[in-house]
N, C-alpha and C. Protein backbone atom coordinates (compact mmCIF):
# COMPACT_ATOMS: atom_id res chain seq x y z
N UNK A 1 3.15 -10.31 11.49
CA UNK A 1 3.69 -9.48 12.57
C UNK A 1 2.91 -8.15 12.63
N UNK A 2 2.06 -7.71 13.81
CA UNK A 2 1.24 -6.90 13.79
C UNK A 2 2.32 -5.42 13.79
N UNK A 3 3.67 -5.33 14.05
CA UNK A 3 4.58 -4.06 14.09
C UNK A 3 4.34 -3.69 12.65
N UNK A 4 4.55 -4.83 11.54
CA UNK A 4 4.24 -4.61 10.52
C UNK A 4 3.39 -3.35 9.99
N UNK A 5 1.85 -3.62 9.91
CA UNK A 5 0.77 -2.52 10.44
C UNK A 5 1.72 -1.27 10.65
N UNK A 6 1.96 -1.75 11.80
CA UNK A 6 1.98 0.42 12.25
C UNK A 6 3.41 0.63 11.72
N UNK A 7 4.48 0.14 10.39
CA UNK A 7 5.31 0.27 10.02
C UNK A 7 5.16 2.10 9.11
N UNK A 8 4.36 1.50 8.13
CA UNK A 8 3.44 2.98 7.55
C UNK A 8 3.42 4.24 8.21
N UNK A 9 2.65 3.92 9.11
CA UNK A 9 2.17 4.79 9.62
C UNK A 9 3.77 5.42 10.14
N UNK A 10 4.31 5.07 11.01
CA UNK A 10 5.45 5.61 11.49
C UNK A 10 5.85 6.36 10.09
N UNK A 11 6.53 5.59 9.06
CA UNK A 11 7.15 6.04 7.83
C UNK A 11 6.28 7.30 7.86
N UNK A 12 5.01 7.62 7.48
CA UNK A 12 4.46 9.18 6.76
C UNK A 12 4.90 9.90 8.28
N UNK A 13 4.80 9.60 9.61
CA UNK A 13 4.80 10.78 10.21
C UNK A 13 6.08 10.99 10.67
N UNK A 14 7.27 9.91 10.23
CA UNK A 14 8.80 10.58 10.16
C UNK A 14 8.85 11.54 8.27
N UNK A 15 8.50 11.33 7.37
CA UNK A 15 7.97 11.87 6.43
C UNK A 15 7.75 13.51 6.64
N UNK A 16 6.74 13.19 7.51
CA UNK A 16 6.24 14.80 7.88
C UNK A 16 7.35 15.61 8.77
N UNK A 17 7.61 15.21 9.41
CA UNK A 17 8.93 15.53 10.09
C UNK A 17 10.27 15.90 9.74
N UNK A 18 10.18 15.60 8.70
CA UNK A 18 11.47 16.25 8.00
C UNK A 18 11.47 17.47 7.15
N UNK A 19 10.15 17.13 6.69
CA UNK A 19 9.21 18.45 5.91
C UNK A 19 9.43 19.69 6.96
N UNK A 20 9.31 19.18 8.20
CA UNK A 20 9.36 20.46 9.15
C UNK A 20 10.45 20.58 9.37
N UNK A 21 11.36 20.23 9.21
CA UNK A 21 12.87 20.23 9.18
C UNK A 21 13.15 19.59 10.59
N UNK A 22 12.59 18.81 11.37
CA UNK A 22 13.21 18.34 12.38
C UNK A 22 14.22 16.91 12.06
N UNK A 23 15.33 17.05 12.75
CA UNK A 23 16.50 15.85 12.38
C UNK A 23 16.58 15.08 13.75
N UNK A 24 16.05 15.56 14.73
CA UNK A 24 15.78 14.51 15.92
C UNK A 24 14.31 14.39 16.66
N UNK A 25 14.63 12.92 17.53
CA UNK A 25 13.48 13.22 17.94
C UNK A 25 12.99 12.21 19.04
N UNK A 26 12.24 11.83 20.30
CA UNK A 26 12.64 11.00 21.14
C UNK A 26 11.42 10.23 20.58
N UNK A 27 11.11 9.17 21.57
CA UNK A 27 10.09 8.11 21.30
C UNK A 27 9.29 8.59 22.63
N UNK A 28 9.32 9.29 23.58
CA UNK A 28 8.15 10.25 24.07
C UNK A 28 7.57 11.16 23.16
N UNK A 29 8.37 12.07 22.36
CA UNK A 29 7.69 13.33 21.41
C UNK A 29 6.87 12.62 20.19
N UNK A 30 7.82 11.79 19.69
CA UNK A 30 6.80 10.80 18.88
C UNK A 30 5.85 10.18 19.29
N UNK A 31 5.62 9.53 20.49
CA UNK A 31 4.62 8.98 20.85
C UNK A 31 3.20 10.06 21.15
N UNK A 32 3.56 11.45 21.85
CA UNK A 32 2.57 12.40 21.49
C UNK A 32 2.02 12.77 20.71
N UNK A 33 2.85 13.02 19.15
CA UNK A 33 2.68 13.36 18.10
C UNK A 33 1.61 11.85 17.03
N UNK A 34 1.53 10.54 17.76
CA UNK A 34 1.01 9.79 17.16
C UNK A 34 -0.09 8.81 18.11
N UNK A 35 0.25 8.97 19.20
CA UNK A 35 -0.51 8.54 20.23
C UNK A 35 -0.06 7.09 20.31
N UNK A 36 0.66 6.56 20.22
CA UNK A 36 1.05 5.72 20.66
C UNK A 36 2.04 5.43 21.86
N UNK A 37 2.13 4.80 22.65
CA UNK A 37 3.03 4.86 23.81
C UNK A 37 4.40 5.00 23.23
N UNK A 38 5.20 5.77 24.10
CA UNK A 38 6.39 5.58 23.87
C UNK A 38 7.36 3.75 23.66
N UNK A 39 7.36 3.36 25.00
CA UNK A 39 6.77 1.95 25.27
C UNK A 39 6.69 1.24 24.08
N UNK A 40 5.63 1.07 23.43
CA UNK A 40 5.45 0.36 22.07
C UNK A 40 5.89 0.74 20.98
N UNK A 41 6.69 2.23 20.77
CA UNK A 41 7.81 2.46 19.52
C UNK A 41 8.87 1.96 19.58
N UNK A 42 9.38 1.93 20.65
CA UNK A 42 10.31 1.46 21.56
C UNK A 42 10.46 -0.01 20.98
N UNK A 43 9.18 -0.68 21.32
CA UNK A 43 9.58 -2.47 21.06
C UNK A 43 9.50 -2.26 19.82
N UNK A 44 8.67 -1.43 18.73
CA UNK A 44 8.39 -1.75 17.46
C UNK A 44 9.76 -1.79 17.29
N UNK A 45 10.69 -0.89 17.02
CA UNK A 45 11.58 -0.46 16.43
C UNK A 45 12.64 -1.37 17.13
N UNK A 46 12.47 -2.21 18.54
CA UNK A 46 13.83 -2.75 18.58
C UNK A 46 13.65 -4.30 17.94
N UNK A 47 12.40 -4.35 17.38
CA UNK A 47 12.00 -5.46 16.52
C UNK A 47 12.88 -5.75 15.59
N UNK A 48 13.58 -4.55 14.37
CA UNK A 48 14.35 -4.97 13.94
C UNK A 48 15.80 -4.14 14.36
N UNK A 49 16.16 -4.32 15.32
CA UNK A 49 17.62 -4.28 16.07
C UNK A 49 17.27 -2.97 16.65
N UNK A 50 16.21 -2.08 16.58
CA UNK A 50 16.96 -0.22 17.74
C UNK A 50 17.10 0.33 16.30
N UNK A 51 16.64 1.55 16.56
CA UNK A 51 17.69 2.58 15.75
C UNK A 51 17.69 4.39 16.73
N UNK A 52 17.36 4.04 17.77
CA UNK A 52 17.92 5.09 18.39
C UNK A 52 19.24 5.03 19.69
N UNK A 53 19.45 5.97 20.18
CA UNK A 53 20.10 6.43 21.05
C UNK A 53 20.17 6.86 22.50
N UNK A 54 20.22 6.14 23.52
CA UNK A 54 19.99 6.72 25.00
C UNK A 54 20.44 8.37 24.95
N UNK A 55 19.57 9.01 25.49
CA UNK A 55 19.53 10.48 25.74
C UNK A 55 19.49 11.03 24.21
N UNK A 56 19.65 10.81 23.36
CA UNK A 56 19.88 11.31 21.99
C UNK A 56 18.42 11.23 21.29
N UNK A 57 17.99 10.52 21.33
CA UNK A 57 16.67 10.03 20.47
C UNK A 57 17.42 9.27 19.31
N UNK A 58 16.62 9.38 18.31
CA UNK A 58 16.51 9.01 16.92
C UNK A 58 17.00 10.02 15.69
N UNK A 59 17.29 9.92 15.37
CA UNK A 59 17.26 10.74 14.32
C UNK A 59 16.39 10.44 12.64
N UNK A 60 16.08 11.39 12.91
CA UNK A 60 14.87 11.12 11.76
C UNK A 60 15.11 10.79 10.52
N UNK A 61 15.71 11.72 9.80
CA UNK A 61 15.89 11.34 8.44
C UNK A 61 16.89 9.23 7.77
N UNK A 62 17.66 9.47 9.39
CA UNK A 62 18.13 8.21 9.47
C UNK A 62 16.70 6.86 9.21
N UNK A 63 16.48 7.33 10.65
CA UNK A 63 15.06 6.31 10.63
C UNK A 63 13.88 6.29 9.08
N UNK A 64 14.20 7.46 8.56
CA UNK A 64 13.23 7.34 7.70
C UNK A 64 13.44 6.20 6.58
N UNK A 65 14.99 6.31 6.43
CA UNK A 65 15.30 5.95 5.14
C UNK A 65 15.72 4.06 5.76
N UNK A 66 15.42 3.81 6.99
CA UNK A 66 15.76 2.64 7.70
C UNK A 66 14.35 1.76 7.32
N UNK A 67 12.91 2.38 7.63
CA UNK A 67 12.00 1.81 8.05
C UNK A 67 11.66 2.32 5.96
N UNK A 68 11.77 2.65 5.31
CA UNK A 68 11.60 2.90 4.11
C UNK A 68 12.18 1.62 3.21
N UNK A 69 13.58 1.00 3.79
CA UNK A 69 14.19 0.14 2.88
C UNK A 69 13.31 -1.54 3.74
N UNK A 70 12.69 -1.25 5.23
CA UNK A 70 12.24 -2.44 5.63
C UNK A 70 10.85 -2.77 4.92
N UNK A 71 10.21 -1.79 4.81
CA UNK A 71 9.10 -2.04 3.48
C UNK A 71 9.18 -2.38 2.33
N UNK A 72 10.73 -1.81 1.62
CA UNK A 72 10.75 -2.56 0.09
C UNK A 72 10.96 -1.01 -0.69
N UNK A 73 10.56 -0.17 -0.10
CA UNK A 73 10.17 0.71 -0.92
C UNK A 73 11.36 1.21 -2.04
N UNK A 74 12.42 1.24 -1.48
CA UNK A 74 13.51 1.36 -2.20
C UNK A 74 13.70 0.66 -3.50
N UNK A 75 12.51 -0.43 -3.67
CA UNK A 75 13.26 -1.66 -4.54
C UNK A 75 12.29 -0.71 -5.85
N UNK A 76 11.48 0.02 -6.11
CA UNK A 76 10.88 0.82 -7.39
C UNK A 76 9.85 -0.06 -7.77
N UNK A 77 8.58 -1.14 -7.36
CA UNK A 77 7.84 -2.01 -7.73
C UNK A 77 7.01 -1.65 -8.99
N UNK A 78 6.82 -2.20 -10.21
CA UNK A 78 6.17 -1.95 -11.18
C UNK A 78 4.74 -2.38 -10.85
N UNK A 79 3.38 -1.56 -11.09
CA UNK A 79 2.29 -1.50 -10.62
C UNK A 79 1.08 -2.42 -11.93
N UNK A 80 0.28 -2.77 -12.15
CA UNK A 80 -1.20 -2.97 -13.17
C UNK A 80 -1.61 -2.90 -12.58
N UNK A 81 -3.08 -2.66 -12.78
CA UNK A 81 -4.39 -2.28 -12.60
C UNK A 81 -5.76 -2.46 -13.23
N UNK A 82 -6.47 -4.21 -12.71
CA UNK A 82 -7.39 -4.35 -13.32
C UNK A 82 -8.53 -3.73 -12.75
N UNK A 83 -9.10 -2.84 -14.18
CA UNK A 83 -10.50 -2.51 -13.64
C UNK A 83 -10.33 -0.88 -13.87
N UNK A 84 -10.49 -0.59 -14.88
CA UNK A 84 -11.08 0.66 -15.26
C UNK A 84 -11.93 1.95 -14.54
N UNK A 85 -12.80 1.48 -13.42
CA UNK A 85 -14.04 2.22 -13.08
C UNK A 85 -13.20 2.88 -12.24
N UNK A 86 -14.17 3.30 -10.82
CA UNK A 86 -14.09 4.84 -10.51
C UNK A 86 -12.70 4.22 -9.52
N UNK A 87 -12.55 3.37 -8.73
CA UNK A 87 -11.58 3.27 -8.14
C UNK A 87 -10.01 2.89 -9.29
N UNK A 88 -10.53 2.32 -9.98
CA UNK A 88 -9.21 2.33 -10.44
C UNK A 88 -8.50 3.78 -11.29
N UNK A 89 -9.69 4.53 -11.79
CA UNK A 89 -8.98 5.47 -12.09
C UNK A 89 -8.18 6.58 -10.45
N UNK A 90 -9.19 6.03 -9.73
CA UNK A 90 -8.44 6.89 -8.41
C UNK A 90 -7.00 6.61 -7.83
N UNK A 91 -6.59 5.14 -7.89
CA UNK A 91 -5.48 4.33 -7.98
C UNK A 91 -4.20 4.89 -8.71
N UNK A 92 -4.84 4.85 -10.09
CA UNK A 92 -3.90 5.75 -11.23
C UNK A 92 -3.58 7.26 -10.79
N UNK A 93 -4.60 7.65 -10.44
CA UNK A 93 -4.15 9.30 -9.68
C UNK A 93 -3.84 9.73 -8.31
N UNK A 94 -3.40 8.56 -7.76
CA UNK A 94 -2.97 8.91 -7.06
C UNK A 94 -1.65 8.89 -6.70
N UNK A 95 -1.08 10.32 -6.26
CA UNK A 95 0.13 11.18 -6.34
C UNK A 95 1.10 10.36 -5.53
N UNK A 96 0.53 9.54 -4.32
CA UNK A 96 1.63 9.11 -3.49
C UNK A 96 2.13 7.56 -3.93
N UNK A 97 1.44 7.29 -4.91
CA UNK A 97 2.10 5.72 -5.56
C UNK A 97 3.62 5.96 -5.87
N UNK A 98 3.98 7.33 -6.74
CA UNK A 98 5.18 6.95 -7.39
C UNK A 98 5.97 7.33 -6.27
N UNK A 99 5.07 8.71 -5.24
CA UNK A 99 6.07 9.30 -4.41
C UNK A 99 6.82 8.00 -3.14
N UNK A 100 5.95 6.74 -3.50
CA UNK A 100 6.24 5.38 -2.85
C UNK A 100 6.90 5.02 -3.09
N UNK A 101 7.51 5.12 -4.35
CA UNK A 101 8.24 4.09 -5.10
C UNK A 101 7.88 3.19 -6.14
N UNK A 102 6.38 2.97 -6.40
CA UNK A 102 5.26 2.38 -6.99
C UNK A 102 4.90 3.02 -8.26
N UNK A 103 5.17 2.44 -9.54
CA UNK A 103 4.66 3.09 -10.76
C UNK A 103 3.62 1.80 -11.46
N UNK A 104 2.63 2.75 -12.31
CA UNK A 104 1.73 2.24 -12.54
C UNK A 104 2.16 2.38 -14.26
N UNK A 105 2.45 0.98 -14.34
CA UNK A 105 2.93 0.57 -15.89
C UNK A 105 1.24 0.46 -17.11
N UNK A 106 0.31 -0.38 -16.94
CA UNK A 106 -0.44 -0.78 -17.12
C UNK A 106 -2.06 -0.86 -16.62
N UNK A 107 -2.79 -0.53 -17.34
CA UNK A 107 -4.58 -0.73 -16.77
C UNK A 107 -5.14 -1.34 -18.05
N UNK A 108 -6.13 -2.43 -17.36
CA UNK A 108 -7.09 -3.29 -18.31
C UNK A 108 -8.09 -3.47 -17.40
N UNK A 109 -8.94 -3.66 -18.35
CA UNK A 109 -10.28 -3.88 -18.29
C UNK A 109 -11.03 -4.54 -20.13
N UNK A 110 -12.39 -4.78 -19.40
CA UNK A 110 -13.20 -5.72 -20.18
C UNK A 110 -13.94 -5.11 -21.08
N UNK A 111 -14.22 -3.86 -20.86
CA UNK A 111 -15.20 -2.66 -21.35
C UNK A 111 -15.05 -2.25 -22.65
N UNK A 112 -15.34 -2.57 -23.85
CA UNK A 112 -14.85 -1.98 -24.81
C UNK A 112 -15.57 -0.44 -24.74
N UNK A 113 -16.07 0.15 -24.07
CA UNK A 113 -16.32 1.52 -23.84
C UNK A 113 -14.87 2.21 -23.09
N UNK A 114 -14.48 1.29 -22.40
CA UNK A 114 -13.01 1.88 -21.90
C UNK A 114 -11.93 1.66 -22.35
N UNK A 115 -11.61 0.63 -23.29
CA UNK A 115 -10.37 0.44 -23.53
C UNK A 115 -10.16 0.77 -24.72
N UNK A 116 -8.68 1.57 -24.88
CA UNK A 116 -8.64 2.43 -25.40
C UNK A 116 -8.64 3.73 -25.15
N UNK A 117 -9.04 4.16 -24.37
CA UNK A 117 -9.25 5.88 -23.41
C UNK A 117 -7.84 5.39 -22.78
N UNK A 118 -7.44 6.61 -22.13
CA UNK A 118 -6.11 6.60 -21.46
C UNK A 118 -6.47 7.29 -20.02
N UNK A 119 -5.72 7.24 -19.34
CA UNK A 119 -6.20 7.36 -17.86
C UNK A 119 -4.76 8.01 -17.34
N UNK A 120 -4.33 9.67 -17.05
CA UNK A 120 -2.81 9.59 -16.70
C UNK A 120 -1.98 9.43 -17.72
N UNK A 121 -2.61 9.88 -18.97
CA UNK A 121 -1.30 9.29 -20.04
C UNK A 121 -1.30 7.61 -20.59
N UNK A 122 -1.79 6.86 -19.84
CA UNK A 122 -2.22 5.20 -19.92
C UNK A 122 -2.85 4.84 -20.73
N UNK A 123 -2.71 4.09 -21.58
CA UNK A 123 -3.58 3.77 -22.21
C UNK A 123 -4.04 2.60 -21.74
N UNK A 124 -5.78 2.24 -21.76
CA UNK A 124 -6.33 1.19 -21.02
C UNK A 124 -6.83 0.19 -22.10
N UNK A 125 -5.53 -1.25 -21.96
CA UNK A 125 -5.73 -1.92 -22.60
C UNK A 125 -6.58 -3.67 -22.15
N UNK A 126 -6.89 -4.21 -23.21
CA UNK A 126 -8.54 -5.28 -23.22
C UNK A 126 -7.59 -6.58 -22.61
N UNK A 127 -8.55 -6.93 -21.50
CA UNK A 127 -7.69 -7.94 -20.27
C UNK A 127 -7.59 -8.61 -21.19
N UNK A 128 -8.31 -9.17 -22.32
CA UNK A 128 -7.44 -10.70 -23.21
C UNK A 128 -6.27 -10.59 -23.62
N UNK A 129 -5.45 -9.33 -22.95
CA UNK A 129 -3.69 -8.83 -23.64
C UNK A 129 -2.94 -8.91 -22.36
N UNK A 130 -3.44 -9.57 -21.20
CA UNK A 130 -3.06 -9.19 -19.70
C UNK A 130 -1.89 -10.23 -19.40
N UNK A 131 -2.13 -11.50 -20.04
CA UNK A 131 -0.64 -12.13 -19.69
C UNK A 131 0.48 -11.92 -21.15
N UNK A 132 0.19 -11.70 -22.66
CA UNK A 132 0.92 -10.66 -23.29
C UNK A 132 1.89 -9.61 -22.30
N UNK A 133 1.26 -8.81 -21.63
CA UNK A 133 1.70 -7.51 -21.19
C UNK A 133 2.45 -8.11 -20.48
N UNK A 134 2.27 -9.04 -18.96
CA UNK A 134 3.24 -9.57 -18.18
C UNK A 134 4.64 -10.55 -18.92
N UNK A 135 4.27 -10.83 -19.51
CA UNK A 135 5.85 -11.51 -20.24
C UNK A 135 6.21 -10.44 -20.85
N UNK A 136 5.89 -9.61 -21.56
CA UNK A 136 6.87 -8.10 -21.92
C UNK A 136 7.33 -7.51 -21.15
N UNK A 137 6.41 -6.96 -19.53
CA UNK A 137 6.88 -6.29 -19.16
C UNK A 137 7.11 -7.08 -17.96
N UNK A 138 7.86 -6.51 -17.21
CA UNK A 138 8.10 -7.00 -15.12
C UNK A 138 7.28 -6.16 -14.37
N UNK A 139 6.13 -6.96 -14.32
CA UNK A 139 5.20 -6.56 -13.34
C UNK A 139 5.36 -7.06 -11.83
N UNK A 140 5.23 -6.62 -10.84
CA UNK A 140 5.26 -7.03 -9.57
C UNK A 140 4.54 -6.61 -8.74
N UNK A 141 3.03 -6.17 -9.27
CA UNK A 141 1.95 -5.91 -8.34
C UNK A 141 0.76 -5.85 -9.35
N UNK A 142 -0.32 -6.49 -8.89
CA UNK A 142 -1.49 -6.04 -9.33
C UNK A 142 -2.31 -5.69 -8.44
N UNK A 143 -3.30 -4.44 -9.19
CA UNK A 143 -4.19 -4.16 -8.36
C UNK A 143 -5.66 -4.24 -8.52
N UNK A 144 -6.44 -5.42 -7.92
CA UNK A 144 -7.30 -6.01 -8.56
C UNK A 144 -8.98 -4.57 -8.20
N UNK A 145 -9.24 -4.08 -8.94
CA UNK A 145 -10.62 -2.80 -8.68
C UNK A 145 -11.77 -3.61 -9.80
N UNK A 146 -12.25 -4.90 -9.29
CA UNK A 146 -12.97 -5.05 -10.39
C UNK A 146 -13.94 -6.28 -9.28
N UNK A 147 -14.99 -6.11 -10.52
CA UNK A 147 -16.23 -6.80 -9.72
C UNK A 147 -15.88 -8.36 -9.00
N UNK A 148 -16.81 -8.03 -8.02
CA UNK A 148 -16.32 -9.60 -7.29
C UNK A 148 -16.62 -11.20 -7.41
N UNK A 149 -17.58 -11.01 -8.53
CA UNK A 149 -17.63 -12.23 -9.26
C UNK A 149 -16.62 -12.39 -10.50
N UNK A 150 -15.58 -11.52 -10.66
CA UNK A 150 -14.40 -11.98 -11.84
C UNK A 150 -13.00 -11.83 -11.24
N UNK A 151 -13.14 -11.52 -9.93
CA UNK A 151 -11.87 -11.61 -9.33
C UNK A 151 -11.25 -12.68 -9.20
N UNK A 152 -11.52 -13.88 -8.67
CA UNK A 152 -11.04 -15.61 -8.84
C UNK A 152 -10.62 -15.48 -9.83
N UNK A 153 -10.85 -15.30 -10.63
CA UNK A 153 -10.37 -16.00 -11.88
C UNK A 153 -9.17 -15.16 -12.91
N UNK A 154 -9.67 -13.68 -12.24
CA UNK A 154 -8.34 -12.69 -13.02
C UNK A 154 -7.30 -12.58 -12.56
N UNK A 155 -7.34 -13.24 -10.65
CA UNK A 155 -6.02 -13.83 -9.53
C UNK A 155 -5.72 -14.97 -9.80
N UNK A 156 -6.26 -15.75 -10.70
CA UNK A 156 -5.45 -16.95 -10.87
C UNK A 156 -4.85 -16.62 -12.41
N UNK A 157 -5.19 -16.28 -12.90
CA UNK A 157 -4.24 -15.50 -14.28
C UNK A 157 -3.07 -14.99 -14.02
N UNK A 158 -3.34 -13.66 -13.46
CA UNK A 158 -2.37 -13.20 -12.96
C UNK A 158 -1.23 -14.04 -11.79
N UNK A 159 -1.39 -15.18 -11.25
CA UNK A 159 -0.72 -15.85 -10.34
C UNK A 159 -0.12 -16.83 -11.19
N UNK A 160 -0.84 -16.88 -12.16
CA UNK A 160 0.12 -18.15 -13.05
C UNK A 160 0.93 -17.32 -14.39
N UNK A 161 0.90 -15.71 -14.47
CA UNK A 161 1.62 -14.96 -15.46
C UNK A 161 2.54 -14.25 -14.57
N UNK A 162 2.92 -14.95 -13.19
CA UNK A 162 4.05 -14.59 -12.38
C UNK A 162 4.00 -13.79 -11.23
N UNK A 163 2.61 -12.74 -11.49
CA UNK A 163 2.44 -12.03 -10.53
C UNK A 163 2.75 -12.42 -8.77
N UNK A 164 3.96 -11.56 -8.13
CA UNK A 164 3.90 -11.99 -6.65
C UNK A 164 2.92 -11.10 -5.91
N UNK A 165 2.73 -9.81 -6.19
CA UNK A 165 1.90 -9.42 -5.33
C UNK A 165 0.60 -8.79 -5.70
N UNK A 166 -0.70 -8.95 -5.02
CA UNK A 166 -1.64 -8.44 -5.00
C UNK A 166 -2.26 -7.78 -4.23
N UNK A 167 -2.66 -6.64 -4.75
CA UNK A 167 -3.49 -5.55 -3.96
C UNK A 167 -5.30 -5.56 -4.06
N UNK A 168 -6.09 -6.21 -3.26
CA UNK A 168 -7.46 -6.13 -3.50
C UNK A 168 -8.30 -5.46 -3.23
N UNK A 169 -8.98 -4.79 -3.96
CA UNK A 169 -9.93 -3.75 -3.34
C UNK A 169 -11.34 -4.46 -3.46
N UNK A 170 -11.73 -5.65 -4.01
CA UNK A 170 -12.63 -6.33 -4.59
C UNK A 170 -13.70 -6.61 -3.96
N UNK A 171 -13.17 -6.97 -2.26
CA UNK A 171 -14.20 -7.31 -1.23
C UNK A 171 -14.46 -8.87 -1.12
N UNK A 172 -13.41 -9.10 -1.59
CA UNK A 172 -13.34 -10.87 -1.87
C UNK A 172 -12.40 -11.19 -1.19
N UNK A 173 -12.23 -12.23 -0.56
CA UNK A 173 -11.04 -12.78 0.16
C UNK A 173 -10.89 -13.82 -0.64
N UNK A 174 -9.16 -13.76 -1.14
CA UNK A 174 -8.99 -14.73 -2.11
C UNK A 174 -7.58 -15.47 -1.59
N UNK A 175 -7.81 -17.06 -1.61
CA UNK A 175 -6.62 -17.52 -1.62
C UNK A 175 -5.60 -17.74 -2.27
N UNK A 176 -3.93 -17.71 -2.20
CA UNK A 176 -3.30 -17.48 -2.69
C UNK A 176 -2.26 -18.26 -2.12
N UNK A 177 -1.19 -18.93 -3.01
CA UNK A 177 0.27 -19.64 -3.08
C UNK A 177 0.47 -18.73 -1.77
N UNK A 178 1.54 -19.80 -1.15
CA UNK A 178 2.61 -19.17 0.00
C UNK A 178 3.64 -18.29 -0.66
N UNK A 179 3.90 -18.33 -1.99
CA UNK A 179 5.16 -17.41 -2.88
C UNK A 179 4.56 -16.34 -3.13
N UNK A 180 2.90 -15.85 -2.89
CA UNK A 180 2.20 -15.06 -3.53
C UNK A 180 1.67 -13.45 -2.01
N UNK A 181 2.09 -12.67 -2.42
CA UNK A 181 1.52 -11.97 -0.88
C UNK A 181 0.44 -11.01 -1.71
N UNK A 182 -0.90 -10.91 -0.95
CA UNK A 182 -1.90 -10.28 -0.92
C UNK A 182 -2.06 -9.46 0.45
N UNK A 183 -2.45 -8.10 -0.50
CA UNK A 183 -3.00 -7.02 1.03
C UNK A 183 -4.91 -6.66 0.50
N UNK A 184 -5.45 -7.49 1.31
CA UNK A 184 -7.29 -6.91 1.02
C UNK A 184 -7.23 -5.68 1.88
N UNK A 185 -8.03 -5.04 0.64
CA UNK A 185 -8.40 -3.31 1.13
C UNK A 185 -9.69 -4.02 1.67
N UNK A 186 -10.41 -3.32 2.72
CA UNK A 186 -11.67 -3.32 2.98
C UNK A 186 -11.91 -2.19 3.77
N UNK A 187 -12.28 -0.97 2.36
CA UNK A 187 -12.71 0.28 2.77
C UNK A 187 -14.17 0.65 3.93
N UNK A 188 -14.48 -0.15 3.80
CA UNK A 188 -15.87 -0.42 4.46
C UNK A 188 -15.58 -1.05 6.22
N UNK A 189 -14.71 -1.72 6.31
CA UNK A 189 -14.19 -2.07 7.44
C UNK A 189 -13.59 -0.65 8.47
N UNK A 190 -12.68 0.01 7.37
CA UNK A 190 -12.71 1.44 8.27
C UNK A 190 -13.76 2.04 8.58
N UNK A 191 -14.48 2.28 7.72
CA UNK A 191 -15.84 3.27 7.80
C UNK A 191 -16.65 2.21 9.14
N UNK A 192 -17.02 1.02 9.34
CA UNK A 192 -17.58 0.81 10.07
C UNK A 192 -16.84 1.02 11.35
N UNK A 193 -15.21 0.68 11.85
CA UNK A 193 -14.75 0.90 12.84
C UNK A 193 -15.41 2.69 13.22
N UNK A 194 -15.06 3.41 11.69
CA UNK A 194 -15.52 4.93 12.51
C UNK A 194 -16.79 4.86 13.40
N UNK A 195 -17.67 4.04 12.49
CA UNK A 195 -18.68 4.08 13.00
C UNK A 195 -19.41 3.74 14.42
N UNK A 196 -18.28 2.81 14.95
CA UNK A 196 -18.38 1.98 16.44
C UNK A 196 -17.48 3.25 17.01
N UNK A 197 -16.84 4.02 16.69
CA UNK A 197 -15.93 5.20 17.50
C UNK A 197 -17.28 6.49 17.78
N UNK A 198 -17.73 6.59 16.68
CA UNK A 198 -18.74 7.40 17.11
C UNK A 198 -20.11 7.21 18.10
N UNK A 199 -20.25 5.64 17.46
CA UNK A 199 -21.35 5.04 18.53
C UNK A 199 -20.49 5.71 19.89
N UNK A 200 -19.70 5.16 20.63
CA UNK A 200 -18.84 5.15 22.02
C UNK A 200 -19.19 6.95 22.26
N UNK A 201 -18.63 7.34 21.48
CA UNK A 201 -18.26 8.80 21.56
C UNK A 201 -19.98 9.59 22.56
N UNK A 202 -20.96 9.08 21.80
CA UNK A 202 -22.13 9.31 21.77
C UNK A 202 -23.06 8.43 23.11
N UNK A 203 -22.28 7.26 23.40
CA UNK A 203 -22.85 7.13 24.79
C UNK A 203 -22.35 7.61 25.88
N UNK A 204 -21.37 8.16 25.86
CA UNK A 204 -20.87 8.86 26.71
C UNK A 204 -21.13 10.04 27.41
């Protein structure tokens, strides 16, 4: 469901909105504030039943905590993290995982130059301990930051030590069980869209 997608996005900029202390708000002012038609917040949101009001708008903090529990976020998901290097330590530091709901229990890697160092307080322990760790602990996300010739094979580990969800930054498109949900990052896919925005920009 492509509403899906722009679920996020809505969430940070009702987010921001409360920060400013606003408690209402229409699906015209929002739609300025995000560029999206009014029109299409409108259907997003009556996707799952409406949550505003003729003449009233929405109210924000409502909606926030509406479109917050339709993501999951509420549920506190326990995080790993294979792959040590520069993205995964960026993963680990970054501030808005827990402010998600998302904690990062675990990091491994192959490196005996890395494991062992701690990352955030973490200590980064040697992937031959990676399904160990999942029967101790309740993991419910991995996040795969590791080269793309060992990814197959550290998603089928992890898929058979229970893991339901995966996060890929790998650049691999990997198949996966229907019980299993994967989101591929492909940082490079943005950067090229910028790049076709600027082409346009420039023939103009």
């Amino acid at each position: 469901m492509v509403v899906i997608k722009r679920l996020p996005r809505y969430y940070r900029y009702l987010g921001e909105l409360m920060k400013q202390g606003v408690n209402r708000i229409s699906s015209a002012a929002l739609s300025e504030k995000m560029g999206v038609t009014a029109s299409q917040i409108r259907q997003d949101f009556n996707c799952f039943g409406g949550f505003g009001q003729q003449g009233y708008g929405y109210n924000v903090p409502n909606l926030y905590a509406e479109i917050g529990e339709i993501l999951g976020l509420n549920h506190g998901y326990s995080l790993i993290i294979i792959g040590a290097g520069n993205m995964g330590h960026a993963l680990v530091n970054y501030a808005n995982l827990e402010k998600r709901g998302f904690k990062v229990i675990g990091i491994f890697d192959n490196d005996a130059k890395k494991i062992g160092t701690t990352i955030k307080g973490i200590v980064v322990s040697d992937i031959s301990k990676l399904e160990d760790f999942c029967k101790q602990n309740t993991v419910d996300i991995a996040a795969l930051s590791l080269p793309r010739s060992e990814v197959r094979d550290i998603a089928k580990r992890l898929i058979s030590a229970g893991i339901k969800g995966l996060w890929n930054f790998s650049y691999t498109e990997i198949a996966v069980p229907d019980d299993v949900a994967i989101e591929n990052v492909h940082l490079s896919d943005s950067l090229m869209t910028l790049s076709y925005k600027i082409t346009k920009i420039n023939e103009n």
